[in-house]
PDB file of N, CA and C in Angstrom:
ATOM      1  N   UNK A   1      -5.577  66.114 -28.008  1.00  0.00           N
ATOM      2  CA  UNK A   1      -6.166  65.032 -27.235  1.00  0.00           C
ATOM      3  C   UNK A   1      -6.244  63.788 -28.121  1.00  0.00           C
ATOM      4  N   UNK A   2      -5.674  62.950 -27.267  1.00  0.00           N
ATOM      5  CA  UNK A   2      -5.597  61.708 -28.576  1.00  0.00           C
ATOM      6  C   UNK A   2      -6.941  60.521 -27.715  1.00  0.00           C
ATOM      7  N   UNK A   3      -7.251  60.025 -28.531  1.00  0.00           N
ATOM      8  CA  UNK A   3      -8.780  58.618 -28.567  1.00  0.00           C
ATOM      9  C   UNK A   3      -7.653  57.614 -28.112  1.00  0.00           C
ATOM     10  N   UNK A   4      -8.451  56.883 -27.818  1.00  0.00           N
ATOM     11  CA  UNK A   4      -8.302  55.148 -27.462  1.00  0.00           C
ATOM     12  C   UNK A   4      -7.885  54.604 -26.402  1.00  0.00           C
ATOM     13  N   UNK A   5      -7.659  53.699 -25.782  1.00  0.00           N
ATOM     14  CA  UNK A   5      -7.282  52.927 -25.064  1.00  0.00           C
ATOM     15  C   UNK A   5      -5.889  53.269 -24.037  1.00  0.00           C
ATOM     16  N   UNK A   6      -6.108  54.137 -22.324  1.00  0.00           N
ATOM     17  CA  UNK A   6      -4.826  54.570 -21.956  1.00  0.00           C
ATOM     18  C   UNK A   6      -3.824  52.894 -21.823  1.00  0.00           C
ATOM     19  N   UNK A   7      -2.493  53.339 -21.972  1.00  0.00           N
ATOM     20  CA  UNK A   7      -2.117  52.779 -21.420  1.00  0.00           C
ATOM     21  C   UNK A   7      -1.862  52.075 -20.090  1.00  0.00           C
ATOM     22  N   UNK A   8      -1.941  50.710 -19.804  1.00  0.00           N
ATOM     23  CA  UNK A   8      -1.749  50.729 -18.232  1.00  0.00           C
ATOM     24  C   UNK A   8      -0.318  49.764 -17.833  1.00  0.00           C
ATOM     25  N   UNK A   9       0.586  50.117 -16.368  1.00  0.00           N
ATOM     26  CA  UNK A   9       1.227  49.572 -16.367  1.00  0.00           C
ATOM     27  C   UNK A   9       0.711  48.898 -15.036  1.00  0.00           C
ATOM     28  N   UNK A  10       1.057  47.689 -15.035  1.00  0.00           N
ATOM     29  CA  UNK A  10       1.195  46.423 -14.086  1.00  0.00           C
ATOM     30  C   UNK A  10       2.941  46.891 -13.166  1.00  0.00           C
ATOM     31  N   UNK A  11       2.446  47.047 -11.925  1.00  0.00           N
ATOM     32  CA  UNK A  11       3.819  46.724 -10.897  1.00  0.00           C
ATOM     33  C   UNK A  11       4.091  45.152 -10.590  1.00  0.00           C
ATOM     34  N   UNK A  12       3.250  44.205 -10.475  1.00  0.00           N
ATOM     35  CA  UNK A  12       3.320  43.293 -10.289  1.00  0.00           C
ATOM     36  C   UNK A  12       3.927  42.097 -10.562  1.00  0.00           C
ATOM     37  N   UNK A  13       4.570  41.063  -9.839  1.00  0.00           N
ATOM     38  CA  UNK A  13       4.991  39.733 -11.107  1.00  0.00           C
ATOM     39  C   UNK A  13       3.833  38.808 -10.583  1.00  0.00           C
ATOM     40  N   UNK A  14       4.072  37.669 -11.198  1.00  0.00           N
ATOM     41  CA  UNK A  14       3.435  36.768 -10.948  1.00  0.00           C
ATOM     42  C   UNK A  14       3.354  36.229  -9.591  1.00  0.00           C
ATOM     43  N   UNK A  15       4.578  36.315  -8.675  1.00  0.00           N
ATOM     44  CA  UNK A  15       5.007  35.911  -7.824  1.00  0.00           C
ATOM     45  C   UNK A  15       3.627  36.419  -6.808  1.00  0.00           C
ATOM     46  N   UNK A  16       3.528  37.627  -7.408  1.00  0.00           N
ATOM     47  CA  UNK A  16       2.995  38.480  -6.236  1.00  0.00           C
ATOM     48  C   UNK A  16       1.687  38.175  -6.231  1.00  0.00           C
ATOM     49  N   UNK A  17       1.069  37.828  -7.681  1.00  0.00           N
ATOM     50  CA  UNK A  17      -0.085  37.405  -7.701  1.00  0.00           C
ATOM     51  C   UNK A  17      -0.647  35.939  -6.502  1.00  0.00           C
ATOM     52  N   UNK A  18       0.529  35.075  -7.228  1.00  0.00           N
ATOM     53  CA  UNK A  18       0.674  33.566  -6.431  1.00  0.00           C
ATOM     54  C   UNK A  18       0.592  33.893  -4.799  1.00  0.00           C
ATOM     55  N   UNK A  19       1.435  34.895  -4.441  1.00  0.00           N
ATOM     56  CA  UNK A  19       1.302  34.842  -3.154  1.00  0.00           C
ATOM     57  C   UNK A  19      -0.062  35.095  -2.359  1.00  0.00           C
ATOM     58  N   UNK A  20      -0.564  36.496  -2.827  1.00  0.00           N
ATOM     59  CA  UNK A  20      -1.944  36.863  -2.780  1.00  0.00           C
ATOM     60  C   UNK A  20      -2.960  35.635  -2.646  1.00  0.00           C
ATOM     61  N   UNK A  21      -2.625  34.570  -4.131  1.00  0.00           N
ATOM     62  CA  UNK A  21      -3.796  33.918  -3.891  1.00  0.00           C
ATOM     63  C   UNK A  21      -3.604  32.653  -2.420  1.00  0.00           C
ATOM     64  N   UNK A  22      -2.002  32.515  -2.614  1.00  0.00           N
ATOM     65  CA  UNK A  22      -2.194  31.843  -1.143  1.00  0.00           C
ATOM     66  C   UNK A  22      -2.750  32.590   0.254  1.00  0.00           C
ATOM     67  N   UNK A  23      -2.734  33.225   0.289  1.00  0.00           N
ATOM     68  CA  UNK A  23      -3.399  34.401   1.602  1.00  0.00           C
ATOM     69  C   UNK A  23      -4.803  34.170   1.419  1.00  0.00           C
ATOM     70  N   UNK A  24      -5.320  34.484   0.511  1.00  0.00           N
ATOM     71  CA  UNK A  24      -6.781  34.424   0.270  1.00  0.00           C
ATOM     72  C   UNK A  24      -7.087  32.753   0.707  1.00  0.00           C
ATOM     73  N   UNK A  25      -6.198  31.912  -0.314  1.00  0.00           N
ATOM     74  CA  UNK A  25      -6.936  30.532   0.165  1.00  0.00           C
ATOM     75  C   UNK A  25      -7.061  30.214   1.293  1.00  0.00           C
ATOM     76  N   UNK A  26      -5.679  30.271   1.891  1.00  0.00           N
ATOM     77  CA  UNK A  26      -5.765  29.760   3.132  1.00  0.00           C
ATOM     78  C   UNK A  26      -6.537  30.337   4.345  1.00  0.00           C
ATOM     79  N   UNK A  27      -7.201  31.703   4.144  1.00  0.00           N
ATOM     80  CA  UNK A  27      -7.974  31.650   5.133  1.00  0.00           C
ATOM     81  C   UNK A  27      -9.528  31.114   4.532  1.00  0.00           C
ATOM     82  N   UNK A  28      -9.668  30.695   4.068  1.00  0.00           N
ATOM     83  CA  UNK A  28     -10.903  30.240   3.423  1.00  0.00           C
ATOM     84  C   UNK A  28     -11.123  28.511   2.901  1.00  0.00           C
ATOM     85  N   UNK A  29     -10.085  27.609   3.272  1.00  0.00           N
ATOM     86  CA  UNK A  29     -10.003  26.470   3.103  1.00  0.00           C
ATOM     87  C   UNK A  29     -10.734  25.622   4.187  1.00  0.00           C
ATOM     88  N   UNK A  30     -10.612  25.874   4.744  1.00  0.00           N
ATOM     89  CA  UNK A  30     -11.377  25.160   5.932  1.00  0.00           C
ATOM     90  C   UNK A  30     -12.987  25.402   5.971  1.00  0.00           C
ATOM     91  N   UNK A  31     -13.363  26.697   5.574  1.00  0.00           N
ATOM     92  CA  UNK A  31     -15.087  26.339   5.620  1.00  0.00           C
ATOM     93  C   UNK A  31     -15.508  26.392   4.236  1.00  0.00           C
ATOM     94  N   UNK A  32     -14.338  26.010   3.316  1.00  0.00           N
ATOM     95  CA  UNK A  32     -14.865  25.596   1.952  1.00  0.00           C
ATOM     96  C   UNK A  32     -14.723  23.965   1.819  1.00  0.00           C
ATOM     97  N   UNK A  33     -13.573  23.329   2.604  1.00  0.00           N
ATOM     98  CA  UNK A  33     -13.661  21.857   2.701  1.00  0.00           C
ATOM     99  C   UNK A  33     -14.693  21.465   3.487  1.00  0.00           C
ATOM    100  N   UNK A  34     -15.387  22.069   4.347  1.00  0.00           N
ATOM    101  CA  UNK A  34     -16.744  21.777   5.236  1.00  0.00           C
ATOM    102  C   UNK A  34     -17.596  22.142   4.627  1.00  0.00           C
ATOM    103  N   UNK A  35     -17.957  23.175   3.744  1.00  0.00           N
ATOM    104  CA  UNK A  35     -19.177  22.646   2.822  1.00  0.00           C
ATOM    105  C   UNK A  35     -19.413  22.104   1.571  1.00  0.00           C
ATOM    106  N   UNK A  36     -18.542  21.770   1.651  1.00  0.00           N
ATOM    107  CA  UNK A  36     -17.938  20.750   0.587  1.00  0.00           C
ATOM    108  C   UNK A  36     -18.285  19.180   0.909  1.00  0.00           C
ATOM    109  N   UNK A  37     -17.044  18.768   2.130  1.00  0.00           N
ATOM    110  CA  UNK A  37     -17.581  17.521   2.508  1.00  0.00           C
ATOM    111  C   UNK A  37     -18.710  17.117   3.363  1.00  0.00           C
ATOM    112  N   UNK A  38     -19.124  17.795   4.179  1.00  0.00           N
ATOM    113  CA  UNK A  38     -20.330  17.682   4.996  1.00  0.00           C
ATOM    114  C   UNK A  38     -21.737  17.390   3.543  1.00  0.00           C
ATOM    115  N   UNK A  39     -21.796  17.799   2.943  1.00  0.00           N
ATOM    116  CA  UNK A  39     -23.211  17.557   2.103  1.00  0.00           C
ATOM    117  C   UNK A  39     -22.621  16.050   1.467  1.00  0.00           C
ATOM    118  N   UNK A  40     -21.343  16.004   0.694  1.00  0.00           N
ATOM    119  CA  UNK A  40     -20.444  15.265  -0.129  1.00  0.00           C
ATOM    120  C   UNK A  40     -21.178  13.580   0.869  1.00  0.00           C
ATOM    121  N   UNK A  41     -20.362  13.858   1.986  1.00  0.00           N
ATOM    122  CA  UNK A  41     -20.381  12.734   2.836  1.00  0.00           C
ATOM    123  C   UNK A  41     -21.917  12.245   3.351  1.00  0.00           C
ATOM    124  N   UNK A  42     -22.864  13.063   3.262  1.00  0.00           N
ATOM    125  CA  UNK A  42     -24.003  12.594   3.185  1.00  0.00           C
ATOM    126  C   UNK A  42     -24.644  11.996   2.121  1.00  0.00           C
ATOM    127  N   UNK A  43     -24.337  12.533   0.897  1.00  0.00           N
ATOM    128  CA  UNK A  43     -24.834  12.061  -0.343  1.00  0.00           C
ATOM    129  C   UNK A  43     -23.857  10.668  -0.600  1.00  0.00           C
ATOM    130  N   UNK A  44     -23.003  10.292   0.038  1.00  0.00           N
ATOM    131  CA  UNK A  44     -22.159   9.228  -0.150  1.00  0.00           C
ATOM    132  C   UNK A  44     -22.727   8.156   0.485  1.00  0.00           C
ATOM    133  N   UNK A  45     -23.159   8.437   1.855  1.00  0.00           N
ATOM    134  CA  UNK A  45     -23.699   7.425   2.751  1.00  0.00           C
ATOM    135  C   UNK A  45     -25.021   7.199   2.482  1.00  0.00           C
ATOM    136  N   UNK A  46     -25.590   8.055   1.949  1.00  0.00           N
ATOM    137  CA  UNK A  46     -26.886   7.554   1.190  1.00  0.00           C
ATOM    138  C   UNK A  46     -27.141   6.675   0.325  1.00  0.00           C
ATOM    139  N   UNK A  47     -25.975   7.054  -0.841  1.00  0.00           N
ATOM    140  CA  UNK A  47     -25.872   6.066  -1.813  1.00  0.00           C
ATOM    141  C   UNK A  47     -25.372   4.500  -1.117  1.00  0.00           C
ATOM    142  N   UNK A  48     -24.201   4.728  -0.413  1.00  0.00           N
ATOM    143  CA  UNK A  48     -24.067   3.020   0.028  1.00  0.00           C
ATOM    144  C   UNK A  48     -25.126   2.354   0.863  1.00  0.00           C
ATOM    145  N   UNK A  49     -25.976   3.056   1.907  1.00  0.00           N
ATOM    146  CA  UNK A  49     -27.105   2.515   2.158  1.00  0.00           C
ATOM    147  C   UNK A  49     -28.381   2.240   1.156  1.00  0.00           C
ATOM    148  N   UNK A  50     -28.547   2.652   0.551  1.00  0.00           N
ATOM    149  CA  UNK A  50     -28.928   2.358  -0.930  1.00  0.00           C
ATOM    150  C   UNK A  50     -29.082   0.834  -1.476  1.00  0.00           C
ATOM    151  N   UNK A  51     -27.770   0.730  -1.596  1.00  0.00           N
ATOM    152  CA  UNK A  51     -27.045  -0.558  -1.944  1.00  0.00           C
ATOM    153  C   UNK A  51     -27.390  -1.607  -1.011  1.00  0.00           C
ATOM    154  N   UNK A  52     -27.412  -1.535  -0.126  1.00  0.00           N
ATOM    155  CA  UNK A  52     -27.505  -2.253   1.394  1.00  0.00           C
ATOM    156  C   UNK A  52     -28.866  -2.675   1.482  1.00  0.00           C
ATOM    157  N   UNK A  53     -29.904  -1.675   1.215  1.00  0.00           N
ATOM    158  CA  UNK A  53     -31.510  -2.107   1.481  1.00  0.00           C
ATOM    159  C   UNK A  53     -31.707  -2.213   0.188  1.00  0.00           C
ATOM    160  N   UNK A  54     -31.704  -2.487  -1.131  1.00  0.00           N
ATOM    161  CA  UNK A  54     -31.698  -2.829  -1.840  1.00  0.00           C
ATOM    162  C   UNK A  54     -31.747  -4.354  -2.476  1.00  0.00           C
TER     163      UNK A  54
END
């Protein structure tokens, strides 16, 4: 019985990785750009009204 670390092999290329992560993004882009810009765009219009009553 030998100690240490098994070996592991990867089937994968990169390609496959890249693709994966496009699958993942794209179903998840849309209610990450909405809570994203929805707070974004409030804290924006705050600040230029700001400026305005100022």
């Amino acid at each position: 019985m030998t100690s240490g670390i098994p070996a592991v092999t990867l089937t994968y290329s990169l390609a496959d990785v890249a693709t994966g992560v496009t699958n993942w993004f794209s179903g998840y882009w849309l209610m990450t750009a909405f809570a994203i810009a929805i707070p974004l765009t409030f804290f924006i219009i705050q600040q230029i009204k700001g400026v305005f009553m100022n």
